[in-house]
N, C-alpha and C. Protein backbone atom coordinates (compact mmCIF):
# COMPACT_ATOMS: atom_id res chain seq x y z
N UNK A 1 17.22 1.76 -82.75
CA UNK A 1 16.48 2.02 -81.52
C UNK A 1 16.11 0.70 -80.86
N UNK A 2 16.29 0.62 -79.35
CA UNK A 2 15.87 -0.73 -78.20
C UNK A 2 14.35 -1.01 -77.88
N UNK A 3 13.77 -1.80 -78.73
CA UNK A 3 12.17 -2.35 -78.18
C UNK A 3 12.70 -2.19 -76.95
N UNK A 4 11.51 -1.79 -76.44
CA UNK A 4 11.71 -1.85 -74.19
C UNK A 4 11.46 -2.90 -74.21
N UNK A 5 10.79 -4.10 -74.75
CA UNK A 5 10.44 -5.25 -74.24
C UNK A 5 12.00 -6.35 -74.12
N UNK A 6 12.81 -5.68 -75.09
CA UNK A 6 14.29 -6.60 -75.29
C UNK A 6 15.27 -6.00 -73.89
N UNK A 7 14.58 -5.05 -73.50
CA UNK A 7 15.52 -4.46 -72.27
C UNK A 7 15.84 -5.78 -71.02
N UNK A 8 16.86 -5.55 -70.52
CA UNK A 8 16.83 -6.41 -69.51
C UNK A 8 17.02 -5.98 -68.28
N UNK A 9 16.49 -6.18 -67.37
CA UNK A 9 16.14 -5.21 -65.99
C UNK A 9 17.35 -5.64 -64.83
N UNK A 10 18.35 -4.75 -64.56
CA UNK A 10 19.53 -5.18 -63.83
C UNK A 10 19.56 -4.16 -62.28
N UNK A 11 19.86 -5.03 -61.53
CA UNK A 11 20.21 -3.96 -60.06
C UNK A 11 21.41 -4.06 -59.85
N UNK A 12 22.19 -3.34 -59.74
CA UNK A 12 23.45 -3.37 -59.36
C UNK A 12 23.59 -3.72 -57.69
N UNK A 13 24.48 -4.12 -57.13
CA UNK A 13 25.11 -3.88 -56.19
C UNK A 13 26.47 -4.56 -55.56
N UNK A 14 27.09 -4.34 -54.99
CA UNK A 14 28.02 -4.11 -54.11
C UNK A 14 28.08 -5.06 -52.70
N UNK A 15 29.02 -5.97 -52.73
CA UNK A 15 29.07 -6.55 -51.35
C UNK A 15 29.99 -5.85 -50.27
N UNK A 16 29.41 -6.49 -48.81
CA UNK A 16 30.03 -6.21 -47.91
C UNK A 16 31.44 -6.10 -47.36
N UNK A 17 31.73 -7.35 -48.27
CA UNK A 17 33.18 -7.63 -47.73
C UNK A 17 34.45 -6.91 -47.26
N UNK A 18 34.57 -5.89 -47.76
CA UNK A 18 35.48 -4.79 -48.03
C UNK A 18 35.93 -4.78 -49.11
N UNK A 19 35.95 -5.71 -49.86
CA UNK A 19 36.31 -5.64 -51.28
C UNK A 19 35.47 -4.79 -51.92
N UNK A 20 34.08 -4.14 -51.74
CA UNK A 20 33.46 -3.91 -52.60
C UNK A 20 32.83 -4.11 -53.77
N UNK A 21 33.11 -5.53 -54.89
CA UNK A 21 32.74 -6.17 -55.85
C UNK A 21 31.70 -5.69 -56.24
N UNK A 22 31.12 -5.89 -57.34
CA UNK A 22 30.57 -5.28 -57.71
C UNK A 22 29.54 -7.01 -58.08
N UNK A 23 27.88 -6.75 -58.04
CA UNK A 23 27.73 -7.64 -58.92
C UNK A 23 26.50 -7.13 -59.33
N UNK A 24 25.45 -7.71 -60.43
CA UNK A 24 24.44 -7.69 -61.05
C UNK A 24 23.69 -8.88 -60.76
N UNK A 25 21.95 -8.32 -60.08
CA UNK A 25 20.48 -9.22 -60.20
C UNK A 25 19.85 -8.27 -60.99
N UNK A 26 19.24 -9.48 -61.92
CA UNK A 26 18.26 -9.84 -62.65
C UNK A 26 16.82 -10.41 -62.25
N UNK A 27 16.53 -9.17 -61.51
CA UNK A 27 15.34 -9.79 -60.37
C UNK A 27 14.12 -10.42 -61.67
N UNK A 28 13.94 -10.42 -62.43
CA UNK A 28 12.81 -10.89 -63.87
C UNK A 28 13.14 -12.13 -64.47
N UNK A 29 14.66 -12.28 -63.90
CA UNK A 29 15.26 -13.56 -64.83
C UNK A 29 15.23 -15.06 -64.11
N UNK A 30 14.39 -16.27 -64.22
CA UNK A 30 14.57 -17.15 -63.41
C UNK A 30 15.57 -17.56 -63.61
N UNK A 31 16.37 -18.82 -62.20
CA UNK A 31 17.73 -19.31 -62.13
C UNK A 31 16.85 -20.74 -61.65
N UNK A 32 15.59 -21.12 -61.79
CA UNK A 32 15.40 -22.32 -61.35
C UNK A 32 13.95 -22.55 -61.64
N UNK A 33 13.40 -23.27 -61.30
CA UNK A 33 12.07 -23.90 -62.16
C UNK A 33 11.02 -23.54 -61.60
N UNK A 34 10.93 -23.00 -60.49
CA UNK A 34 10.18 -22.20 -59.31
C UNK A 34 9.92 -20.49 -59.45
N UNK A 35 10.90 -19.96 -59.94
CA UNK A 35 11.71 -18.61 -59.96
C UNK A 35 11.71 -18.05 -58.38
N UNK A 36 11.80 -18.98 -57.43
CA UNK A 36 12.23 -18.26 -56.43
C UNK A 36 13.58 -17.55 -56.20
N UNK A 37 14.68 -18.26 -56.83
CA UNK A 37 16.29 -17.23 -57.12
C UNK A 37 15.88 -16.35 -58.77
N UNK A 38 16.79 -15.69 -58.58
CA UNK A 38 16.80 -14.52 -59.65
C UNK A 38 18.10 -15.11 -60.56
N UNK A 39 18.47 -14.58 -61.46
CA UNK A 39 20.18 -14.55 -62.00
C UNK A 39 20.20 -13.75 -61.84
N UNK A 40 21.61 -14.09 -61.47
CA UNK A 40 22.85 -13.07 -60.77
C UNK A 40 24.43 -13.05 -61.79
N UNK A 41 24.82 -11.72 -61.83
CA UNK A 41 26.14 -12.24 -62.43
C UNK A 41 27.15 -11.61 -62.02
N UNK A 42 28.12 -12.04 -62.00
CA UNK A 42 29.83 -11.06 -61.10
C UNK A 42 30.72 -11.42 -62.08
N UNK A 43 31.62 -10.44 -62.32
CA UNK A 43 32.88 -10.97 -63.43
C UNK A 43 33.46 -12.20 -62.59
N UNK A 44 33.97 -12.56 -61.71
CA UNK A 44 33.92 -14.20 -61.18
C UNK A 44 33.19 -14.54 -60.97
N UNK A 45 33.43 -15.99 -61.52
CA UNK A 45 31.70 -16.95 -61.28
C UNK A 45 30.82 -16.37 -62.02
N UNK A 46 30.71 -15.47 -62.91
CA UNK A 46 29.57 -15.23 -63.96
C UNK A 46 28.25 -15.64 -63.47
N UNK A 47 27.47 -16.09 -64.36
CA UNK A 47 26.32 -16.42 -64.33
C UNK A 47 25.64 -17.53 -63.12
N UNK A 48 25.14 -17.20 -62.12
CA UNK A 48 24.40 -18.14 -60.83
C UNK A 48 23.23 -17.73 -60.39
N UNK A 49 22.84 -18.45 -59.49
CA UNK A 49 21.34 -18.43 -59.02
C UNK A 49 21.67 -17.38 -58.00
N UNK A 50 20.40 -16.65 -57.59
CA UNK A 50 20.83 -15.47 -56.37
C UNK A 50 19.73 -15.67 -55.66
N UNK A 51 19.42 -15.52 -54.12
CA UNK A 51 18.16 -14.80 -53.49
C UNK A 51 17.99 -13.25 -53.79
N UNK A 52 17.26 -12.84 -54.21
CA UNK A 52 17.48 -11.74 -54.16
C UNK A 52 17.30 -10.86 -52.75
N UNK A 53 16.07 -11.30 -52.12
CA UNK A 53 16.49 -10.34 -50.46
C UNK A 53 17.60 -10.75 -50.39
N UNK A 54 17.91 -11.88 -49.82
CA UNK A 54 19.40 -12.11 -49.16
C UNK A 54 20.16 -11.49 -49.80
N UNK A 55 20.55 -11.00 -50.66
CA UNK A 55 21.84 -10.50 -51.47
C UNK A 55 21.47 -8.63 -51.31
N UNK A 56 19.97 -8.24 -51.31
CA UNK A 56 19.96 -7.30 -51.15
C UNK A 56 20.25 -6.76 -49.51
N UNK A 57 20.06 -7.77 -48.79
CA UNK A 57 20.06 -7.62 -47.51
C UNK A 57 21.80 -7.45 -46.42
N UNK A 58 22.42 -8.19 -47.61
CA UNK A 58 24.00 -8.15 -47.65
C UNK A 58 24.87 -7.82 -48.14
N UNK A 59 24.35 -6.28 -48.71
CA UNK A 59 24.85 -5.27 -49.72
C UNK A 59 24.28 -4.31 -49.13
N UNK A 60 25.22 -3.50 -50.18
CA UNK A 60 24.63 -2.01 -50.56
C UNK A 60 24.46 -1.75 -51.82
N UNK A 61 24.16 -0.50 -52.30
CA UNK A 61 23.64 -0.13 -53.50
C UNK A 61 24.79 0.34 -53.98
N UNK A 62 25.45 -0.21 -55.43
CA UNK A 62 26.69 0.03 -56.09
C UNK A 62 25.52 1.56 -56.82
N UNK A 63 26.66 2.52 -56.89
CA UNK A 63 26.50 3.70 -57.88
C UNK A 63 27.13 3.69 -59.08
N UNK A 64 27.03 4.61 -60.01
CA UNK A 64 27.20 4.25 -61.17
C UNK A 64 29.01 4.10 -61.41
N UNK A 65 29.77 4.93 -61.13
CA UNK A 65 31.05 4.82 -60.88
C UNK A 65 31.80 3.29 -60.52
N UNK A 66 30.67 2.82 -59.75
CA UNK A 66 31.33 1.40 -59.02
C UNK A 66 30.62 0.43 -59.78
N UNK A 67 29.83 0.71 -60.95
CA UNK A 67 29.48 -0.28 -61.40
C UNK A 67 29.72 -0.38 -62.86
N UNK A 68 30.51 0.80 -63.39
CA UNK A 68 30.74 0.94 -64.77
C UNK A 68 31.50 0.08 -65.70
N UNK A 69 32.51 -0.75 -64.89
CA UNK A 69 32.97 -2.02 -65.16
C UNK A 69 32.23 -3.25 -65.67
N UNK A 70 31.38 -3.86 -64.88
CA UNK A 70 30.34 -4.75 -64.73
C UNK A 70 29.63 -4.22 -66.15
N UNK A 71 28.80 -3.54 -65.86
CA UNK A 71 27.58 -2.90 -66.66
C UNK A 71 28.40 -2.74 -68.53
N UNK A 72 29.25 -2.82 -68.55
CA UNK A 72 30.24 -3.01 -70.06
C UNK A 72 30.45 -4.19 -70.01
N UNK A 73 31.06 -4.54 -68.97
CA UNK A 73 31.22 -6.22 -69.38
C UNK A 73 29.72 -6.79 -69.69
N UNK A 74 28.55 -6.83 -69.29
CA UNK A 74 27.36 -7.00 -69.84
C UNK A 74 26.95 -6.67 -71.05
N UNK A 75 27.29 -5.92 -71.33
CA UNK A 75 26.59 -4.95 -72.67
C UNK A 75 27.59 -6.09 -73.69
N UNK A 76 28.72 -6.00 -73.56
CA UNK A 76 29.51 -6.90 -74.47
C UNK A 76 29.08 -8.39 -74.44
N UNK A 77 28.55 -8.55 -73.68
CA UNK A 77 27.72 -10.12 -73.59
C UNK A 77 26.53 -10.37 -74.37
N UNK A 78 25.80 -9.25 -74.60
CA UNK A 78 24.77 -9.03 -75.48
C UNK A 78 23.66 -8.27 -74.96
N UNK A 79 23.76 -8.00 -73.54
CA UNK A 79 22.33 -7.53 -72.17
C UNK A 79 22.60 -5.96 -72.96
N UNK A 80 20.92 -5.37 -72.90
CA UNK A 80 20.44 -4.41 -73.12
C UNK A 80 19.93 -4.34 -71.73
N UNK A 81 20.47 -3.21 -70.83
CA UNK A 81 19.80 -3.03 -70.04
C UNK A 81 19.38 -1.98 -69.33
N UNK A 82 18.03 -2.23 -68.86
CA UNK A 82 16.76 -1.04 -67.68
C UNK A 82 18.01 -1.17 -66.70
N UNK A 83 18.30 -0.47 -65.77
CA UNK A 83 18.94 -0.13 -64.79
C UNK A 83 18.15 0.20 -63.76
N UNK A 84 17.84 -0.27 -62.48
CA UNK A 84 17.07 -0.02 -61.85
C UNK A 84 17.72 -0.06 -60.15
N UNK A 85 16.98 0.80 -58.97
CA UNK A 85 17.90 0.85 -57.73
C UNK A 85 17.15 -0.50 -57.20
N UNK A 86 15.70 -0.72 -57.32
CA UNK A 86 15.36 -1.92 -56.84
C UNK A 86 14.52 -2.88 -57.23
N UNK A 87 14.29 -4.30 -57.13
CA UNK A 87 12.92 -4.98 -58.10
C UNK A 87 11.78 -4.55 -57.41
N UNK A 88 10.55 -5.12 -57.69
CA UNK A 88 9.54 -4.64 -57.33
C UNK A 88 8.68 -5.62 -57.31
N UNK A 89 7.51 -6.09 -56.75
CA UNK A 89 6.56 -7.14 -56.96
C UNK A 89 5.80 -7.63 -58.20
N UNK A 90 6.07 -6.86 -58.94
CA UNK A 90 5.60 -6.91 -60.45
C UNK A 90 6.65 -8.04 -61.06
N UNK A 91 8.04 -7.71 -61.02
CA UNK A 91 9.44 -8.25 -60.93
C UNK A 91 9.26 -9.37 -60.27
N UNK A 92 8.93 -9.65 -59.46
CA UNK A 92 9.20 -11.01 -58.48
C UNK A 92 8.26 -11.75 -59.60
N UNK A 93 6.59 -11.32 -59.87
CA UNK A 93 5.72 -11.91 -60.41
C UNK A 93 6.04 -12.72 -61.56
N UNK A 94 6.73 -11.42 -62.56
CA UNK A 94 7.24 -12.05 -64.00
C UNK A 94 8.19 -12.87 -63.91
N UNK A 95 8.82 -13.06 -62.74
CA UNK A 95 10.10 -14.30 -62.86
C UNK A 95 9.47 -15.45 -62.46
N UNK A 96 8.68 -15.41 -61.52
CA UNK A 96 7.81 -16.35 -61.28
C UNK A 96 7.06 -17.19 -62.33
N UNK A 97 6.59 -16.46 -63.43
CA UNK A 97 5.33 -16.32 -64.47
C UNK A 97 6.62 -17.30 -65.55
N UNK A 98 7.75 -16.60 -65.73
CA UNK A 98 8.53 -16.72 -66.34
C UNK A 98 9.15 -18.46 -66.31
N UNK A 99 9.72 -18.62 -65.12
CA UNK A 99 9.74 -20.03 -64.63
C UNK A 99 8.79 -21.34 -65.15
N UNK A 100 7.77 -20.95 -64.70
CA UNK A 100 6.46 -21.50 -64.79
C UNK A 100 6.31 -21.93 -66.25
N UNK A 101 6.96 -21.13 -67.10
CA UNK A 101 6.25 -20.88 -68.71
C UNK A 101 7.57 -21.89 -69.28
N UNK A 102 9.12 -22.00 -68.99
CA UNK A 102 10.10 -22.34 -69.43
C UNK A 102 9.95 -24.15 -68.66
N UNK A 103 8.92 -24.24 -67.68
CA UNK A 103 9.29 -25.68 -67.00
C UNK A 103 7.91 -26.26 -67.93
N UNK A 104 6.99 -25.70 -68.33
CA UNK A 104 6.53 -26.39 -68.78
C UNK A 104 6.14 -26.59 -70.20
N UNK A 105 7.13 -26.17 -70.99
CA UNK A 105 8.24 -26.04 -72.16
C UNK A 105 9.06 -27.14 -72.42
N UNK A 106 9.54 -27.31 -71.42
CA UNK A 106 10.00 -28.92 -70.97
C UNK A 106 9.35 -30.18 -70.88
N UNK A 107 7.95 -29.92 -70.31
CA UNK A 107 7.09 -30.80 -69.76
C UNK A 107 6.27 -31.38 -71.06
N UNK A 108 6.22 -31.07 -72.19
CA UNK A 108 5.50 -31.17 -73.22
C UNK A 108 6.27 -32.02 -73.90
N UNK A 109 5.40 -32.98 -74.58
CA UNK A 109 6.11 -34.15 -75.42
C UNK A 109 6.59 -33.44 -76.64
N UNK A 110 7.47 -34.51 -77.33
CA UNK A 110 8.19 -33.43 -78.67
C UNK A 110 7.31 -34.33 -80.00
């Protein structure tokens, strides 16, 4: 059985392009020392920093069909994941919180 706390909270979606691609934010996960970007991941280019409005703002919402690819290739990576249609301010907070806690992790003498 999955502690919820090991879950990892993923939004799917889908770009504009016509291609349709598929990619995954990690609106909880920082990509920088601030946590203003999220991680993001696409079977190309894997793992990067994302905005998350902007990316939500230049998409649509992948459904489960269009994302069943992705969402295995994850699971085989090791991600346990919450599936969710959108983050939430709680989400923005903990990546924030999150950031904050990993930079100054760093900042501490050894």
């Amino acid at each position: 059985m999955t502690s919820m706390s090991n879950l990892t909270i993923v939004v799917f979606r889908k770009d504009r392009s016509g291609l349709g691609e598929c990619f995954a934010l990690f609106p909880e996960l920082p990509a920088d020392t601030a946590g203003n970007s999220c991680t993001a991941y696409q079977t190309i280019g894997q793992h990067c920093a994302a905005d998350y409005q902007g990316c939500v703002a230049n998409s649509d919402p992948a459904n489960p069909q269009e994302y069943a690819d992705l969402h295995r290739e994850l699971e085989r990576r090791g991600y346990d994941l919450d599936i969710r249609k959108r983050a939430t301010a709680a989400m923005r907070e903990r990546r924030r919180w999150l950031a904050i806690q990993r930079s100054t992790r760093r900042e501490q003498p050894v």
